[in-house]
C-alpha atoms as a PDB file:
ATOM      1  CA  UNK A   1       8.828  24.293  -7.881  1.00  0.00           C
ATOM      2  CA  UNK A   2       7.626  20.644  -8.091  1.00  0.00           C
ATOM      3  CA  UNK A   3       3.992  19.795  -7.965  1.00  0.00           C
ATOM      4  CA  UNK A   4       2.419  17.017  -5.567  1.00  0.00           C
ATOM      5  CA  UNK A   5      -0.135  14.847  -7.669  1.00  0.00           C
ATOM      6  CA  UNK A   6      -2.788  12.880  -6.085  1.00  0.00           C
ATOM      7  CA  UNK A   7      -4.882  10.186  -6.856  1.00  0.00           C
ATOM      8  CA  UNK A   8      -7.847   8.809  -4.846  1.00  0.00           C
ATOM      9  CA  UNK A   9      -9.843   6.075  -4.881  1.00  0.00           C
ATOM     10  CA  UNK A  10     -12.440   3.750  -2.812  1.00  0.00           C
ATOM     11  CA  UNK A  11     -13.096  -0.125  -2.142  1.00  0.00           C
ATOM     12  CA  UNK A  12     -16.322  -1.037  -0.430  1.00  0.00           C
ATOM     13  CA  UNK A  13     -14.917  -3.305   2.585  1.00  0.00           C
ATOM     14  CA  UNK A  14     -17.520  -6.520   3.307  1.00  0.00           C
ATOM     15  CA  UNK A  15     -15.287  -7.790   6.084  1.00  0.00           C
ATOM     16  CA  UNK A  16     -14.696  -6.157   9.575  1.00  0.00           C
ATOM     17  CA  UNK A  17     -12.819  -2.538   9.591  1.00  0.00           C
ATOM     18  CA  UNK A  18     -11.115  -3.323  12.504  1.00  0.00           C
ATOM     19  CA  UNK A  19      -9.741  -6.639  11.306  1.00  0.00           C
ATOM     20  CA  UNK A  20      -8.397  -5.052   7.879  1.00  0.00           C
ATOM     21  CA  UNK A  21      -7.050  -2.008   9.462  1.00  0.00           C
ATOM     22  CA  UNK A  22      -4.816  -4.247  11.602  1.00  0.00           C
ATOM     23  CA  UNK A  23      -3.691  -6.511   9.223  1.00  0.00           C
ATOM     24  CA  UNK A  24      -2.302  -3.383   7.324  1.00  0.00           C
ATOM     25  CA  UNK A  25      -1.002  -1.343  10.496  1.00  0.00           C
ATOM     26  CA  UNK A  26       1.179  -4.627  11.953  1.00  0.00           C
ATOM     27  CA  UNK A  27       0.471  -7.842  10.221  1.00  0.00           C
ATOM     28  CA  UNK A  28       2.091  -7.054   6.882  1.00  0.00           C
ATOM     29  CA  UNK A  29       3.854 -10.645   7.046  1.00  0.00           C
ATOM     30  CA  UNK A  30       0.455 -12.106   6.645  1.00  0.00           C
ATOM     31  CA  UNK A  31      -1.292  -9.938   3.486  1.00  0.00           C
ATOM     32  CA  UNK A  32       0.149 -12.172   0.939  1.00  0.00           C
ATOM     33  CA  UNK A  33      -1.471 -15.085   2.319  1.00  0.00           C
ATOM     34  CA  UNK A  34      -4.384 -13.396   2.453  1.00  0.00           C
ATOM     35  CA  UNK A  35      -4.390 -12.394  -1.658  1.00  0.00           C
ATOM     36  CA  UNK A  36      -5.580 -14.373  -4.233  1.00  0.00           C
ATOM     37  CA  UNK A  37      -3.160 -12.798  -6.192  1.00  0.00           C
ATOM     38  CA  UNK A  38       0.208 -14.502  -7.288  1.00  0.00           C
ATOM     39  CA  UNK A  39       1.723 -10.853  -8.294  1.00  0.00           C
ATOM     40  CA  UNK A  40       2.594  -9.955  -4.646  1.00  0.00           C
ATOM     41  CA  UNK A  41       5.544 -12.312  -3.666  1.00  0.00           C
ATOM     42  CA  UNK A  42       6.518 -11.395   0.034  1.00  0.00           C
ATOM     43  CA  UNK A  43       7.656  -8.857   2.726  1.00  0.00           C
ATOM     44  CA  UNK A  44       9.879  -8.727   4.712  1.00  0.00           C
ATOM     45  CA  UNK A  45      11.459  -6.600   7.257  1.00  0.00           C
ATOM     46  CA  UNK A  46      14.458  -4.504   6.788  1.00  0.00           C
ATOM     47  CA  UNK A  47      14.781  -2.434   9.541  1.00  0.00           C
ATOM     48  CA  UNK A  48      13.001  -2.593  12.894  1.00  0.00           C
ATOM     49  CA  UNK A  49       9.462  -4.617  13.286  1.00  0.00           C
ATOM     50  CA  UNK A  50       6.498  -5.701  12.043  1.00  0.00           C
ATOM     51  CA  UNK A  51       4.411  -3.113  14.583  1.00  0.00           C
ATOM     52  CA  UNK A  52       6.210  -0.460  14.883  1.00  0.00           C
ATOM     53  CA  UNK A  53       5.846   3.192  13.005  1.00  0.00           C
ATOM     54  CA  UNK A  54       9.413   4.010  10.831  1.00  0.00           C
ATOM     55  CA  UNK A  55       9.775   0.578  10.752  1.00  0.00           C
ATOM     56  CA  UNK A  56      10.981  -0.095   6.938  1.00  0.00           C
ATOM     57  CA  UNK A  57       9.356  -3.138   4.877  1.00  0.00           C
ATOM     58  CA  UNK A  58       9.938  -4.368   1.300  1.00  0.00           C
ATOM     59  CA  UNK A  59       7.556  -5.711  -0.303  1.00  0.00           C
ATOM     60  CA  UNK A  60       8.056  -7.783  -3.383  1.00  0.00           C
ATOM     61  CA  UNK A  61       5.723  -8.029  -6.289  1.00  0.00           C
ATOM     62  CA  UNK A  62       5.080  -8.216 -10.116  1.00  0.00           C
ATOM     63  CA  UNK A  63       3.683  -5.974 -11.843  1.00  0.00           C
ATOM     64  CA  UNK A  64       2.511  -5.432 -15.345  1.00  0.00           C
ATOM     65  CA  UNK A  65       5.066  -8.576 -16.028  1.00  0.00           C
ATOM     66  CA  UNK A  66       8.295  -7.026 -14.118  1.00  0.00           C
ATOM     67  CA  UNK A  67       9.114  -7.994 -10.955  1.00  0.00           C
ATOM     68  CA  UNK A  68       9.413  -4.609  -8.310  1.00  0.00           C
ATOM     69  CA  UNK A  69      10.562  -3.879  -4.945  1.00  0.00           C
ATOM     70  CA  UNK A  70       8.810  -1.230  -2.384  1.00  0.00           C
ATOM     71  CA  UNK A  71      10.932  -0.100   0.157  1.00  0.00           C
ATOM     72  CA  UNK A  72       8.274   1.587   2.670  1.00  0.00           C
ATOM     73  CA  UNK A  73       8.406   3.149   5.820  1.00  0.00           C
ATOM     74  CA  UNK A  74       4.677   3.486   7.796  1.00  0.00           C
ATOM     75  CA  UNK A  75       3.206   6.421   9.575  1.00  0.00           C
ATOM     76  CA  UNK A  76       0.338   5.480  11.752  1.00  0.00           C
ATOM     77  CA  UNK A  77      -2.443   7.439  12.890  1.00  0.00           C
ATOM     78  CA  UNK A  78      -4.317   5.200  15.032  1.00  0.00           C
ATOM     79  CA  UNK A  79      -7.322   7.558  15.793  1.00  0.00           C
ATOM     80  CA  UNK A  80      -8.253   8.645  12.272  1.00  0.00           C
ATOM     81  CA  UNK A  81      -7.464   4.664  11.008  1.00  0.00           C
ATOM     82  CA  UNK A  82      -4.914   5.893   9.008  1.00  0.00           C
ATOM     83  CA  UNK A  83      -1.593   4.151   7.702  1.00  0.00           C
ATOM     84  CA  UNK A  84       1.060   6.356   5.410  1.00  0.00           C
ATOM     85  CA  UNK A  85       3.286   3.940   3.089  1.00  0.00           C
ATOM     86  CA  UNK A  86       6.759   6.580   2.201  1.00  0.00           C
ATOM     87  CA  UNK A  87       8.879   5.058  -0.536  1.00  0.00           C
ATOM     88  CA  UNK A  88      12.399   5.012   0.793  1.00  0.00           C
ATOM     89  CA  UNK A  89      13.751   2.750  -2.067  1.00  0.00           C
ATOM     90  CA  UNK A  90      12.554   0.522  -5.188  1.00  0.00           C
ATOM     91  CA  UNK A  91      11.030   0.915  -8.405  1.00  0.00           C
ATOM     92  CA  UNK A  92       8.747   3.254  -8.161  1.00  0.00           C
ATOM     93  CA  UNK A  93      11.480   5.883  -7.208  1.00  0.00           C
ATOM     94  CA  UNK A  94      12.685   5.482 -10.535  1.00  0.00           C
ATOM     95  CA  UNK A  95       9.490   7.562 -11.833  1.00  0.00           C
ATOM     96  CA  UNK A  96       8.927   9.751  -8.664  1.00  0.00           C
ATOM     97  CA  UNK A  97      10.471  12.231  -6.949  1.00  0.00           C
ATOM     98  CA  UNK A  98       8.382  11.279  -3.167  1.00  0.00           C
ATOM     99  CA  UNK A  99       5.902   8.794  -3.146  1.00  0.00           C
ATOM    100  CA  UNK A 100       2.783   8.003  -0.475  1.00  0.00           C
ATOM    101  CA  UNK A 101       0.693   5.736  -0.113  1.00  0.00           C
ATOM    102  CA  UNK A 102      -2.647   6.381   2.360  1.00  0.00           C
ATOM    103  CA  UNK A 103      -4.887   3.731   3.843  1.00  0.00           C
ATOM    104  CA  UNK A 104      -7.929   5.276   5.456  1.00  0.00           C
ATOM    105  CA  UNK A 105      -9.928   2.617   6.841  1.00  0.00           C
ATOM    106  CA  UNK A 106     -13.421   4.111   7.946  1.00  0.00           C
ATOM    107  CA  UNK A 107     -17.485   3.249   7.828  1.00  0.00           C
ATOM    108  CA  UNK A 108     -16.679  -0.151   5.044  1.00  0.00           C
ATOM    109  CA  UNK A 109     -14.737   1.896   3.205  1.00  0.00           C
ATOM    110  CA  UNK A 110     -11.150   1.625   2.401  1.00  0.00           C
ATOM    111  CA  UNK A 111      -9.556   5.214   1.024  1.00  0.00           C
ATOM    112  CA  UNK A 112      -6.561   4.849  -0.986  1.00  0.00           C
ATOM    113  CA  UNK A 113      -4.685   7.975  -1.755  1.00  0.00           C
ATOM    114  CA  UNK A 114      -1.188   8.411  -3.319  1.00  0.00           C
ATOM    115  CA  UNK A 115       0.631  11.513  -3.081  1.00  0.00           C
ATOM    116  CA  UNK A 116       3.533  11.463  -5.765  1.00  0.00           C
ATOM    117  CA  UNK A 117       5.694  14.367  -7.523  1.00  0.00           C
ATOM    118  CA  UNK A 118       6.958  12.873 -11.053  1.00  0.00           C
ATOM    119  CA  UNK A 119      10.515  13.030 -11.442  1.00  0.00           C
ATOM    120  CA  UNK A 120       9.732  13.941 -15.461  1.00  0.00           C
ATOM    121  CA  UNK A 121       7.074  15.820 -16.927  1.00  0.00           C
ATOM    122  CA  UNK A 122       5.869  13.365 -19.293  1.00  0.00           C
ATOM    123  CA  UNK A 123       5.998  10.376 -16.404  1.00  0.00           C
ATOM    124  CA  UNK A 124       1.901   8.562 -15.957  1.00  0.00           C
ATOM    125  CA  UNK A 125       0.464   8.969 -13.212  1.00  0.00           C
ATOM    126  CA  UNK A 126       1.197   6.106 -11.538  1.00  0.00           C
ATOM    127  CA  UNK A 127      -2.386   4.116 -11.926  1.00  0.00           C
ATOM    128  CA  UNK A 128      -0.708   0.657 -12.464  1.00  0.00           C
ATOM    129  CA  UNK A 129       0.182   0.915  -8.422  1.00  0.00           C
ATOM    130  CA  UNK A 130      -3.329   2.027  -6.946  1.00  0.00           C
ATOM    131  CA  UNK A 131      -5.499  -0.682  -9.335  1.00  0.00           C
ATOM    132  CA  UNK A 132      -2.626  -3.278  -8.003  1.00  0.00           C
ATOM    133  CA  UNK A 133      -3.377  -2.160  -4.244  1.00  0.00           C
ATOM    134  CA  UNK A 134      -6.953  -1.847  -4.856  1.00  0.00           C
ATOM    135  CA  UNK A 135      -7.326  -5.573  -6.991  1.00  0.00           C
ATOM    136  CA  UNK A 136      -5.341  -6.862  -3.135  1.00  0.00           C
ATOM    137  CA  UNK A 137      -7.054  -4.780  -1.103  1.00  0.00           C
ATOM    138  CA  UNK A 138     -10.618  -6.294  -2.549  1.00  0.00           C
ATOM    139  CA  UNK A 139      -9.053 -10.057  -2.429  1.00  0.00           C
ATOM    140  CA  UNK A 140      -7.975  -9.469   1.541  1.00  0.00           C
ATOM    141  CA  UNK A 141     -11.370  -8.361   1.985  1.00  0.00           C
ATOM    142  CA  UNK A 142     -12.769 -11.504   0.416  1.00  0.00           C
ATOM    143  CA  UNK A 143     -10.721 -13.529   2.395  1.00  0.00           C
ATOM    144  CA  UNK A 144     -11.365 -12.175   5.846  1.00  0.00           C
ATOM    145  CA  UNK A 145     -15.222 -12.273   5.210  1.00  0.00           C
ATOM    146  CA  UNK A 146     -14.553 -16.049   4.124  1.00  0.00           C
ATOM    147  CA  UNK A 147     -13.122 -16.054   8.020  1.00  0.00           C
END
């Protein structure tokens, strides 16, 4: 039987909960504007909206020098501030089996947890994806204190 992994991590938010939470439940369009980072490219929308939940997104990116594609599709739980990336296509499929990505915005703190199960036994965990979230997370931050 395969085995769900998990990592977790936490960025200290300076800039309004509220504010970020939004901008990652239904204003994906505007995050890489909002990065100081050149690795994320774009999203756009490939089924559905910007706002609404099973909506799916793909977001383009470099990473570690290669260029990737996340296909996601977001669960929302609007009273816990929580937003659930699936994979449903790209790159990181080619390592895992499922793939999650949770956004738990609560008290100036950002949670970031991915579920995965590795499609290999000897596949990383896959680190290079939560630093990359984490490094835009902290820039969005910076900018939406900036105002």
């Amino acid at each position: 039987m395969a085995q769900i992994c998990v990592l977790e991590t936490a960025v200290q938010l300076k800039s309004c909960p509220e504010k970020l939470y939004n901008l990652f439940k239904s204003q994906n369009q505007h995050i890489p504007k909002k990065t100081q980072s050149e690795k994320l490219h774009g999203v756009e929308i490939h089924k559905g909206d910007w706002e609404t939940p099973g909506s799916v997104k793909i977001w383009k990116f470099c990473i570690e020098g290669k260029e990737e594609v996340f296909k996601e599709r977001i669960e929302l739980d609007d009273l816990n501030r929580t937003i659930t990336y699936v994979a449903v296509g790209g790159n990181v499929l080619e390592l895992y089996r499922t793939y999650k990505t949770i956004v738990k915005v609560e008290n100036g703190i950002l949670k970031l947890r991915i579920e995965y199960e590795k499609l290999h036994e000897d596949t990383p965990p896959p680190k290079k994806y939560q630093q990359f979230v984490s490094n835009i997370v902290r820039d969005i931050d910076a900018n939406l204190v900036k105002g």
